[in-house]
C-alpha atoms as a PDB file:
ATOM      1  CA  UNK A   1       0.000   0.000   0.000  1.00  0.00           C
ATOM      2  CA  UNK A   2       0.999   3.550  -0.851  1.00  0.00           C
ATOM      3  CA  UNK A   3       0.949   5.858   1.967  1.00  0.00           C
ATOM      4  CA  UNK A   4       1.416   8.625   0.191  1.00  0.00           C
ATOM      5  CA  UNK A   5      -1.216   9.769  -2.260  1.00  0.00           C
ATOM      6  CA  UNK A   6      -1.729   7.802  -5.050  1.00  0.00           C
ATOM      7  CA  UNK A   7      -0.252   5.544  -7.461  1.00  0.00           C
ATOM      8  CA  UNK A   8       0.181   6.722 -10.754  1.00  0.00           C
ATOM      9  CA  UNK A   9      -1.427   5.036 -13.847  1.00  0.00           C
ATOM     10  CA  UNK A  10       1.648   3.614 -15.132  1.00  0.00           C
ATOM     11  CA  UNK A  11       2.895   2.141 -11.653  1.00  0.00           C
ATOM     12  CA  UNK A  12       4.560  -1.325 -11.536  1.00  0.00           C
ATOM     13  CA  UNK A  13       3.189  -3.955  -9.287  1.00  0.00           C
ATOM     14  CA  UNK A  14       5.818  -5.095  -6.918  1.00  0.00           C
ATOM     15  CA  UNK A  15       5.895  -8.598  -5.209  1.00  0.00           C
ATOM     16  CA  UNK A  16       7.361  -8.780  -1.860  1.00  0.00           C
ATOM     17  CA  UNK A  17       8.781 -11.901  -0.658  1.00  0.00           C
ATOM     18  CA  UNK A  18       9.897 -11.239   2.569  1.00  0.00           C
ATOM     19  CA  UNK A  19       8.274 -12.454   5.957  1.00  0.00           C
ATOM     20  CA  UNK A  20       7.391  -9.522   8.316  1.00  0.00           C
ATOM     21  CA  UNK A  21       5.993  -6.412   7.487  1.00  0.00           C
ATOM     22  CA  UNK A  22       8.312  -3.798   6.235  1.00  0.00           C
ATOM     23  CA  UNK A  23       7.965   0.194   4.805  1.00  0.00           C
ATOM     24  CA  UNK A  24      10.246   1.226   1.838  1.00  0.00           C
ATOM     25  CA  UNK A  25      10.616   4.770   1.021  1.00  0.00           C
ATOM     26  CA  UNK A  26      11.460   5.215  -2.405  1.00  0.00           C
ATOM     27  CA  UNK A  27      14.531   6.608  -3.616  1.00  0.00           C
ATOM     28  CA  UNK A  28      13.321   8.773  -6.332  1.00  0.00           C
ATOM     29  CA  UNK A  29      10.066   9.816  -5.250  1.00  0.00           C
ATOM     30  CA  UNK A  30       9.953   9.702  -0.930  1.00  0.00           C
ATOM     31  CA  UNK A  31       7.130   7.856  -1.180  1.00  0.00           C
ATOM     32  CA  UNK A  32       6.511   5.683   1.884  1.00  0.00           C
ATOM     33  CA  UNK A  33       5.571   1.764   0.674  1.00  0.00           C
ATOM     34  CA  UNK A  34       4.472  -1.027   2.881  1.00  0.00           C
ATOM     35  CA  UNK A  35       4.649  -4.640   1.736  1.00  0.00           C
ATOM     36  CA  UNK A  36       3.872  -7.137   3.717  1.00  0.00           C
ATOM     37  CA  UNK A  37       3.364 -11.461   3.484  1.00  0.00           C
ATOM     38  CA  UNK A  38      -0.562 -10.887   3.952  1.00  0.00           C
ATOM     39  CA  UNK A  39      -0.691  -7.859   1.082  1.00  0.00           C
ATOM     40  CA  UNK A  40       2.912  -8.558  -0.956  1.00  0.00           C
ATOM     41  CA  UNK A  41       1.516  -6.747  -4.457  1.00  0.00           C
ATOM     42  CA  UNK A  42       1.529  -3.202  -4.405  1.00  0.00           C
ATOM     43  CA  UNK A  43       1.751  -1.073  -7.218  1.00  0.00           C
ATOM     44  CA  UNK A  44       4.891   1.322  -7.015  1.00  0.00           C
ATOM     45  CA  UNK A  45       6.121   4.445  -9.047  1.00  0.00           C
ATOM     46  CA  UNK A  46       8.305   3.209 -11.868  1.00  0.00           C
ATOM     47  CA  UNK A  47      11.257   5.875 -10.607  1.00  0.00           C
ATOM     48  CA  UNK A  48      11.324   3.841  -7.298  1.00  0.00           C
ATOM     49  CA  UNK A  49      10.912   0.502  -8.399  1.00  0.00           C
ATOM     50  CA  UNK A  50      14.520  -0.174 -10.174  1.00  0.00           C
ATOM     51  CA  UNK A  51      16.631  -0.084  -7.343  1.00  0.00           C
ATOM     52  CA  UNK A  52      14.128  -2.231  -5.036  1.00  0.00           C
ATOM     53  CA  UNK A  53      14.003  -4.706  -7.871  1.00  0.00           C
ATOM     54  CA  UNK A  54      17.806  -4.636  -7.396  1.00  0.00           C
ATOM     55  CA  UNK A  55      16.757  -6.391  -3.974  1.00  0.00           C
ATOM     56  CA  UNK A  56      16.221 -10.089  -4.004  1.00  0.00           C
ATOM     57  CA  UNK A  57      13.043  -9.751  -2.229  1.00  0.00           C
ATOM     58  CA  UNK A  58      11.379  -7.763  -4.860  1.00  0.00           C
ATOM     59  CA  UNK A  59      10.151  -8.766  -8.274  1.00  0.00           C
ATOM     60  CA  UNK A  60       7.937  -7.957 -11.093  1.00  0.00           C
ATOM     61  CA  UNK A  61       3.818  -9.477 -10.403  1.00  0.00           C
ATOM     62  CA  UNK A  62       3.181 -10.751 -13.465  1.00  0.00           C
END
């Protein structure tokens, strides 16, 4: 989930693969993201999501 505002229309869906909760805030933007095993797609701003895809406990949702 976004905290804040809104995702834009052209935002990537992110899968989280982690185990606990956790809040990114992205690099190019300052959004604040939470991913977490119960909600692990969220839809992120493609400036942000390169370098968390960089992470091995990010990918793509097809």
């Amino acid at each position: 989930m976004k905290v804040n505002g809104t995702a834009p229309s052209s935002a990537l869906n992110l899968r989280y693969f982690g185990q606990s909760m956790i809040h990114v805030r992205g690099a190019a933007t300052g959004s604040l993201y939470q991913f977490s095993p119960m909600l692990p797609v969220q839809p992120v701003d493609p400036r942000d999501a390169q370098p968390l895809l960089a992470n091995r406990l990010f990918r793509l949702s097809r």
